[in-house]
Protein backbone atom coordinates (compact mmCIF):
# COMPACT_ATOMS: atom_id res chain seq x y z
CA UNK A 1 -16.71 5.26 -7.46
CA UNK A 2 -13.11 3.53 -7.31
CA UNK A 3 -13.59 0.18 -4.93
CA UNK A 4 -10.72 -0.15 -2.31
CA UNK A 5 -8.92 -2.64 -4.85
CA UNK A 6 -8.71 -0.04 -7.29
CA UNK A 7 -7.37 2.58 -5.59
CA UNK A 8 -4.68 0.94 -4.00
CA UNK A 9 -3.68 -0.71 -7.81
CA UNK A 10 -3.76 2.88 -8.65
CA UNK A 11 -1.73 3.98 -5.83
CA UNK A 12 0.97 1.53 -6.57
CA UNK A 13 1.06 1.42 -9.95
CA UNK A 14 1.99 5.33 -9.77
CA UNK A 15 4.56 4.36 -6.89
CA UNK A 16 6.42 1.91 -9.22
CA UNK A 17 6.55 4.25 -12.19
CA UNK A 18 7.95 7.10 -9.76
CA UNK A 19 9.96 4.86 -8.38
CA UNK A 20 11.58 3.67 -11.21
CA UNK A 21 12.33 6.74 -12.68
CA UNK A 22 13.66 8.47 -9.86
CA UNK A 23 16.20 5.53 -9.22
CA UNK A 24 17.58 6.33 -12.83
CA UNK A 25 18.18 9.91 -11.83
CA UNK A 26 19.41 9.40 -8.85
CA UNK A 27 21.94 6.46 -10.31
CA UNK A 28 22.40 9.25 -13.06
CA UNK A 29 23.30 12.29 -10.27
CA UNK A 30 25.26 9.65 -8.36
CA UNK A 31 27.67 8.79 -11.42
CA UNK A 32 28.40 12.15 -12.93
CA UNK A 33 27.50 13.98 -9.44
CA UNK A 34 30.58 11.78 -8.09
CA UNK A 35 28.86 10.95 -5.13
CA UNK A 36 28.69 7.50 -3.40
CA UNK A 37 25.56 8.49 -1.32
CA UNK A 38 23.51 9.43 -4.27
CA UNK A 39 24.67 5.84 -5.76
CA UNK A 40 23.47 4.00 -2.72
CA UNK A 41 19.78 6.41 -2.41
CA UNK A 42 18.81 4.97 -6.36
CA UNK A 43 19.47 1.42 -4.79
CA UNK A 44 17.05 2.44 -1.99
CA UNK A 45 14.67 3.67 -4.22
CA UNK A 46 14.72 0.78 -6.61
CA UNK A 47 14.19 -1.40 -3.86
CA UNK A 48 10.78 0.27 -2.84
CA UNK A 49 9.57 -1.46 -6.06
CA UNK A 50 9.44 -3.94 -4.30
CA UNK A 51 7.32 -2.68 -1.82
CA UNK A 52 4.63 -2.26 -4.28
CA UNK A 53 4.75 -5.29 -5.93
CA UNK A 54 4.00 -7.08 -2.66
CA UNK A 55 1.21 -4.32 -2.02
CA UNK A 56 -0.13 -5.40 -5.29
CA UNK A 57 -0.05 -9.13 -4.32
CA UNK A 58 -1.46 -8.65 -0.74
CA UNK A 59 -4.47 -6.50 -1.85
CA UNK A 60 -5.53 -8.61 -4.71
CA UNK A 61 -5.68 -11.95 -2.53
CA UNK A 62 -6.93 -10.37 0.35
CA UNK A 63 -9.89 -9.13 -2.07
CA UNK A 64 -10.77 -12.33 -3.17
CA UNK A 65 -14.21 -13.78 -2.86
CA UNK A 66 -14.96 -16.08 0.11
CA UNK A 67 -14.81 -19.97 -1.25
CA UNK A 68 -15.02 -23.60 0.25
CA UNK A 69 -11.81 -23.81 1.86
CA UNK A 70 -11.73 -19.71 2.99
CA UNK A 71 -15.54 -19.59 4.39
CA UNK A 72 -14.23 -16.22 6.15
CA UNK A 73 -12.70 -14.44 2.87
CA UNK A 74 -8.61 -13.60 2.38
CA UNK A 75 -8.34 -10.66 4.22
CA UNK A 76 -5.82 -11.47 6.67
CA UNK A 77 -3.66 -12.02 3.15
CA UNK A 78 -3.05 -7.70 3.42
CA UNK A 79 -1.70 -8.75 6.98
CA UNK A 80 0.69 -10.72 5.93
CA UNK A 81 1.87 -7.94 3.61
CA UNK A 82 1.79 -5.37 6.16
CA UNK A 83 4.27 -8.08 7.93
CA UNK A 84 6.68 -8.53 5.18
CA UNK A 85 6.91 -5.02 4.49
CA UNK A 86 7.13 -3.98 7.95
CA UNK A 87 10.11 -6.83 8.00
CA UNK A 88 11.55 -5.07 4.73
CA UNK A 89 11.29 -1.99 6.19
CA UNK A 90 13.42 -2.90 9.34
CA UNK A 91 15.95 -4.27 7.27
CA UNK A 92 16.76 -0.82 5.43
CA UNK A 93 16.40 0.95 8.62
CA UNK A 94 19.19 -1.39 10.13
CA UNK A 95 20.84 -1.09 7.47
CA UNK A 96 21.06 2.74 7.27
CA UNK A 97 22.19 2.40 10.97
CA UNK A 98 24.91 -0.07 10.60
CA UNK A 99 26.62 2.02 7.22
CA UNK A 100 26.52 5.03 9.04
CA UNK A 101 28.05 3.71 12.13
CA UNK A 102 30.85 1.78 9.74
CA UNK A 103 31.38 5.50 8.28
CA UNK A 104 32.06 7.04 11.69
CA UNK A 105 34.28 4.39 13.10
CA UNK A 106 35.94 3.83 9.58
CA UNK A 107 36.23 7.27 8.22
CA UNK A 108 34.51 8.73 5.12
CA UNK A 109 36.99 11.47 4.00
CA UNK A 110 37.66 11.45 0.49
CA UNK A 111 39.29 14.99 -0.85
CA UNK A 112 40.48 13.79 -4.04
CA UNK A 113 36.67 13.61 -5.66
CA UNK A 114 34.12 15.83 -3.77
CA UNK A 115 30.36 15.63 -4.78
CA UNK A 116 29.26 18.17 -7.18
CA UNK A 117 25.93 20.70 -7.67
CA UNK A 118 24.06 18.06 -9.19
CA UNK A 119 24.25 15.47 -7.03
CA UNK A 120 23.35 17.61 -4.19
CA UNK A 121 20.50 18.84 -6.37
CA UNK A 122 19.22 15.51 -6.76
CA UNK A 123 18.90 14.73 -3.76
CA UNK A 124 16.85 17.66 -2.81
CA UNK A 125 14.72 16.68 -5.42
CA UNK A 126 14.51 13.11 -4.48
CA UNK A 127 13.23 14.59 -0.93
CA UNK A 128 10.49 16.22 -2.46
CA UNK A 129 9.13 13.85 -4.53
CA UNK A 130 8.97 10.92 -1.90
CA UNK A 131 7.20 13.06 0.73
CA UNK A 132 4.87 13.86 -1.28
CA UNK A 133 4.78 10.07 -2.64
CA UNK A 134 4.51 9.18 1.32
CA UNK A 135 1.09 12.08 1.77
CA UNK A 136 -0.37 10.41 -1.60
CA UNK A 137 0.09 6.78 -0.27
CA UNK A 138 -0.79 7.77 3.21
CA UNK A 139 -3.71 9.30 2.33
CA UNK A 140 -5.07 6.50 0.12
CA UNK A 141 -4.23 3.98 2.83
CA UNK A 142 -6.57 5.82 5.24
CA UNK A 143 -9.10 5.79 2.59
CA UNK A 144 -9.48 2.37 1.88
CA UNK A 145 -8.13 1.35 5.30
CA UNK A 146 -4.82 -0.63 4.45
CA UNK A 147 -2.08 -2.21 6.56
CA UNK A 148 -0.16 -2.57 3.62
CA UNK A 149 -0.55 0.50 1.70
CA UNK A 150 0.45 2.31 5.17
CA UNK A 151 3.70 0.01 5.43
CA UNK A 152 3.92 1.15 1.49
CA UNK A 153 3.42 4.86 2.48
CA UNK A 154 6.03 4.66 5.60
CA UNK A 155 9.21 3.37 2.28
CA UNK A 156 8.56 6.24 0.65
CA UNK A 157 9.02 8.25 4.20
CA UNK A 158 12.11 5.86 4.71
CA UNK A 159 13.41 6.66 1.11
CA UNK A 160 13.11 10.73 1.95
CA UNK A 161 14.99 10.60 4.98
CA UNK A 162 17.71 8.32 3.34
CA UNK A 163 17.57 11.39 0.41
CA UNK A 164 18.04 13.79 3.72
CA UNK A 165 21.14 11.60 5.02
CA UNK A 166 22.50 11.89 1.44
CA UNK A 167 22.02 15.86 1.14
CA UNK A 168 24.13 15.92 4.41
CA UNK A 169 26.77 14.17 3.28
CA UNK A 170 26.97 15.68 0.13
CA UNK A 171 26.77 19.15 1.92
CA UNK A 172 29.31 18.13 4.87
CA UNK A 173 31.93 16.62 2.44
CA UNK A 174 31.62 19.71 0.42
CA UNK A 175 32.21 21.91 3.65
CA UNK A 176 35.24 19.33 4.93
CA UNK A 177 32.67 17.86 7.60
CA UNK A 178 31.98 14.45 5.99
CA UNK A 179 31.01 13.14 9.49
CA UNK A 180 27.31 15.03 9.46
CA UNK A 181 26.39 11.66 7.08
CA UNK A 182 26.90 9.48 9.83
CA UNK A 183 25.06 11.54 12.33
CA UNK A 184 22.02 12.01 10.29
CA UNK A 185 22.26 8.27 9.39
CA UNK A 186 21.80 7.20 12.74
CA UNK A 187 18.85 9.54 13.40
CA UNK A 188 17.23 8.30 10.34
CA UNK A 189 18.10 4.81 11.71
CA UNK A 190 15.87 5.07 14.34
CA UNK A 191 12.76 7.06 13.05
CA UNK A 192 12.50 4.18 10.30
CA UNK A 193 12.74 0.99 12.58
CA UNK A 194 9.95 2.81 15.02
CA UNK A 195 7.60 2.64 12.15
CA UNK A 196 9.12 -0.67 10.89
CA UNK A 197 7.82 -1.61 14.85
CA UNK A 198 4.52 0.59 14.35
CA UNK A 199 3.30 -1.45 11.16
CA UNK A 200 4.37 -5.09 12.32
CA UNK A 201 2.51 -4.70 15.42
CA UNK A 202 -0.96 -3.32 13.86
CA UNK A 203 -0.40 -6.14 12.01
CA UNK A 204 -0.07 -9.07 13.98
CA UNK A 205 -2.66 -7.24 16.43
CA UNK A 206 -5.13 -7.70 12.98
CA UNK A 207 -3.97 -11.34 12.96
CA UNK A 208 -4.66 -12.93 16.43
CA UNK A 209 -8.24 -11.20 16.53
CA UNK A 210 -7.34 -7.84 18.60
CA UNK A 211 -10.69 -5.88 19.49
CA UNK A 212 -11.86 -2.67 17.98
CA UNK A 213 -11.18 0.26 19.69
CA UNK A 214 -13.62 1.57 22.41
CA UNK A 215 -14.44 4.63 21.14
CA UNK A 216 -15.86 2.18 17.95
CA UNK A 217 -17.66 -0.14 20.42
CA UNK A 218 -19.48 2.72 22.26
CA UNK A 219 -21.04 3.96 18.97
CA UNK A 220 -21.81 0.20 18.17
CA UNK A 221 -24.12 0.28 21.64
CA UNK A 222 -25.73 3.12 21.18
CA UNK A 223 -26.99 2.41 17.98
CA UNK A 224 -27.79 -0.90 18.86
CA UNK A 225 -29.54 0.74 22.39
CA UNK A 226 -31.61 3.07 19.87
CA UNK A 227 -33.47 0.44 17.73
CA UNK A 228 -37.05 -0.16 18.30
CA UNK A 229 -37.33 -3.65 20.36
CA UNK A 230 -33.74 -3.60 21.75
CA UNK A 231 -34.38 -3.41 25.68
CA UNK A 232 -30.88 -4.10 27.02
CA UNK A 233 -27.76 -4.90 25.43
CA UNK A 234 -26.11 -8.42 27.04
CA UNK A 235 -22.99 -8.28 25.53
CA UNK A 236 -20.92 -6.93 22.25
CA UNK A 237 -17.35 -8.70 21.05
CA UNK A 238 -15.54 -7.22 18.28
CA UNK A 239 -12.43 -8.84 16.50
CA UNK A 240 -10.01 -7.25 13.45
CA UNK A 241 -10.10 -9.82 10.87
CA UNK A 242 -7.57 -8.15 8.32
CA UNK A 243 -8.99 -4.94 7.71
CA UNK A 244 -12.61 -6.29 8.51
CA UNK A 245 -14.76 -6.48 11.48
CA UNK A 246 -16.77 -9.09 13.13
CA UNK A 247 -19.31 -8.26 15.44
CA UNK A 248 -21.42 -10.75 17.86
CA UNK A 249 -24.02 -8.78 19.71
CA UNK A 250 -26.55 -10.52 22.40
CA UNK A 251 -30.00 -8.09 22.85
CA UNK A 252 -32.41 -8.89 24.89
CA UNK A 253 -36.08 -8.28 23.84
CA UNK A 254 -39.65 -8.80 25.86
CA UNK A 255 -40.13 -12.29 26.18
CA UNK A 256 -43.50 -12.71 25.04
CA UNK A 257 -42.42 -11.92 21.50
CA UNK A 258 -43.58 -13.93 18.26
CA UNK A 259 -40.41 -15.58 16.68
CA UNK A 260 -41.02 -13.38 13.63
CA UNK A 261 -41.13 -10.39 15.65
CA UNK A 262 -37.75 -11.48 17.32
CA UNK A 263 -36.10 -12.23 14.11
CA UNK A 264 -37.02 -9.11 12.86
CA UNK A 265 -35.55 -7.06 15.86
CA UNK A 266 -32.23 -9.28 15.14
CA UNK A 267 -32.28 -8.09 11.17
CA UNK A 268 -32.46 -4.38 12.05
CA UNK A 269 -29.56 -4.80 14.22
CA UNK A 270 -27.71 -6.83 11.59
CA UNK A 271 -28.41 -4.09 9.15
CA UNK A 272 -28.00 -1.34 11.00
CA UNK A 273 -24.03 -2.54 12.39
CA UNK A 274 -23.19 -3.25 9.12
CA UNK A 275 -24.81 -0.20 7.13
CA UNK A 276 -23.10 2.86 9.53
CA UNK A 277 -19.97 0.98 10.28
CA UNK A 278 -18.78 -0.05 7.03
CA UNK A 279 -15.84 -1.54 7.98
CA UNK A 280 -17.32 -4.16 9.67
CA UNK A 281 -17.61 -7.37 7.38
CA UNK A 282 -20.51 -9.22 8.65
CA UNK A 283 -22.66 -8.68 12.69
CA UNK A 284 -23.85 -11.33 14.36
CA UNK A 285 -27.00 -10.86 16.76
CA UNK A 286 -28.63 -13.33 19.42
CA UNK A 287 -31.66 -12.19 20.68
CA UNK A 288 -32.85 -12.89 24.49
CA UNK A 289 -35.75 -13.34 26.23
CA UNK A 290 -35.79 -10.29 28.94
CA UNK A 291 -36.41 -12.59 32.01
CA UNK A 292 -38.19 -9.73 33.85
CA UNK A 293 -40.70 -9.74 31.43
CA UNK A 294 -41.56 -13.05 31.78
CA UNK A 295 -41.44 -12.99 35.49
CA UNK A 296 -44.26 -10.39 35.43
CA UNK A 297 -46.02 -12.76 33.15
CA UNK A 298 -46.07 -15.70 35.41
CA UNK A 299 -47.21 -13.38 38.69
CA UNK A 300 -50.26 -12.28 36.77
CA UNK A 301 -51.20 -16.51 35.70
């Protein structure tokens, strides 16, 4: 079975080789296709190399083995991927914004050299094969549970819709309506910067120690609740650490219980967190004496 740092080497690997090629082809289309759009979607493309390089970087850090200085392991390392790619990802969606706005207040008529068949079937092409990059990446990010990857997954979304901006063009300056570029630049403006938002604040939330989600913490009690010994639960914290989660759980148990019996109430807890929830890195559980127990002790001395 592939461990989370080998799928998402796998996954990016594959995105650079795609990548790669399809910026050729698209430079290619752009050249002999006579179209400026198709020029400017193979820079886009190239540039989601990257993307993958920092995934690379981010995942193998962030799966590094706890040491002296890093008691609590590197995982916040994917976070500050998920950050820079998030960042990255802004930047092109701005950027797609600004060019199209340039082209409306500019002009971007050009009857002397309209775009040919090819380029227009390259960009088509280049749709295809990024959306289905995006599912792929997507897919494996929800696997493995990756900030990154999912920033990863969201360029090759931003790299389709730039491909659907460029079929526009190409088809409006072939029908004498140049302008539909523009338009579709500025709607693919804004779907890119809300996931350029999305990923940079899922990963700053995983940075300052944001809580699991209650639907997580519920399931968390009633296991906990369900164990033999377990009489009440005092109180449950959860914090994202990276991709990880930490758990501190207080139980309280009868109070006329042997140490060993207490500590073994505390390990099945322990276990049992970290065995059905396996996202969650390490559980930490304090044990109680249930004071009502004890009270009924001391009325029958």
């Amino acid at each position: 079975m592939e461990q989370p740092n080998q799928i998402a080497m796998r996954v990016s690997v594959v995105s650079i080789g795609i990548n790669l090629l399809l910026s050729l082809f698209k430079l290619t289309a752009g050249i002999f296709g006579h179209s400026g759009a198709m020029i400017s979607d193979a820079v886009h493309s190239a540039s989601d190399v990257f993307s993958s390089f920092v995934v690379i970087i981010g995942v193998r850090v962030a799966g590094k083995t706890s040491d002296k200085e890093h008691p609590y392991g590197h995982d916040r390392m994917e976070c500050v991927a998920s950050i820079i790619l998030a960042v990255t990802l802004m930047a092109t969606g701005v950027l797609i914004g600004i060019t199209g706005i340039k082209k409306i207040v500019l002009g971007n008529i050009n009857t002397e050299l309209l775009p040919n068949g090819f380029a227009f079937f390259a960009a088509v092409l280049s749709i295809g094969v990024k959306e289905w990059m995006y599912w792929y990446t997507k897919a494996a990010a929800k696997k493995i549970h990756s900030g990154a990857l999912l920033a990863d997954a969201w360029h090759h979304r931003s790299d389709a819709l730039s491909s659907v901006g460029a079929m526009v063009g190409i088809a409006g300056a072939r029908l004498g309506i140049p302008v539909l570029d523009s338009i579709a630049s500025l709607v693919i403006c804004g779907f890119v910067v809300k996931a350029a938002v999305d990923i940079f604040l899922d990963a700053t939330d995983k940075m300052v120690d944001k809580s699991c989600d209650d639907e997580t913490v519920k399931k968390m009690q009633n296991l906990v609740i369900s164990i033999m010994g377990v009489k009440r639960i005092d109180d449950i914290r959860t914090r994202m650490f990276g991709t990880k989660i930490y758990v501190d759980i207080e139980i309280s148990a009868e109070g006329n219980l042997e140490l060993i019996k207490s500590h073994e109430i505390a390990e099945n807890v322990h276990l049992s967190i970290e065995q059905m929830f396996p996202a969650v890195k390490h559980c930490m559980v304090h044990v109680n004496p249930l004071l009502e127990t004890l009270e009924k002790e001391e009325m029958y001395l």
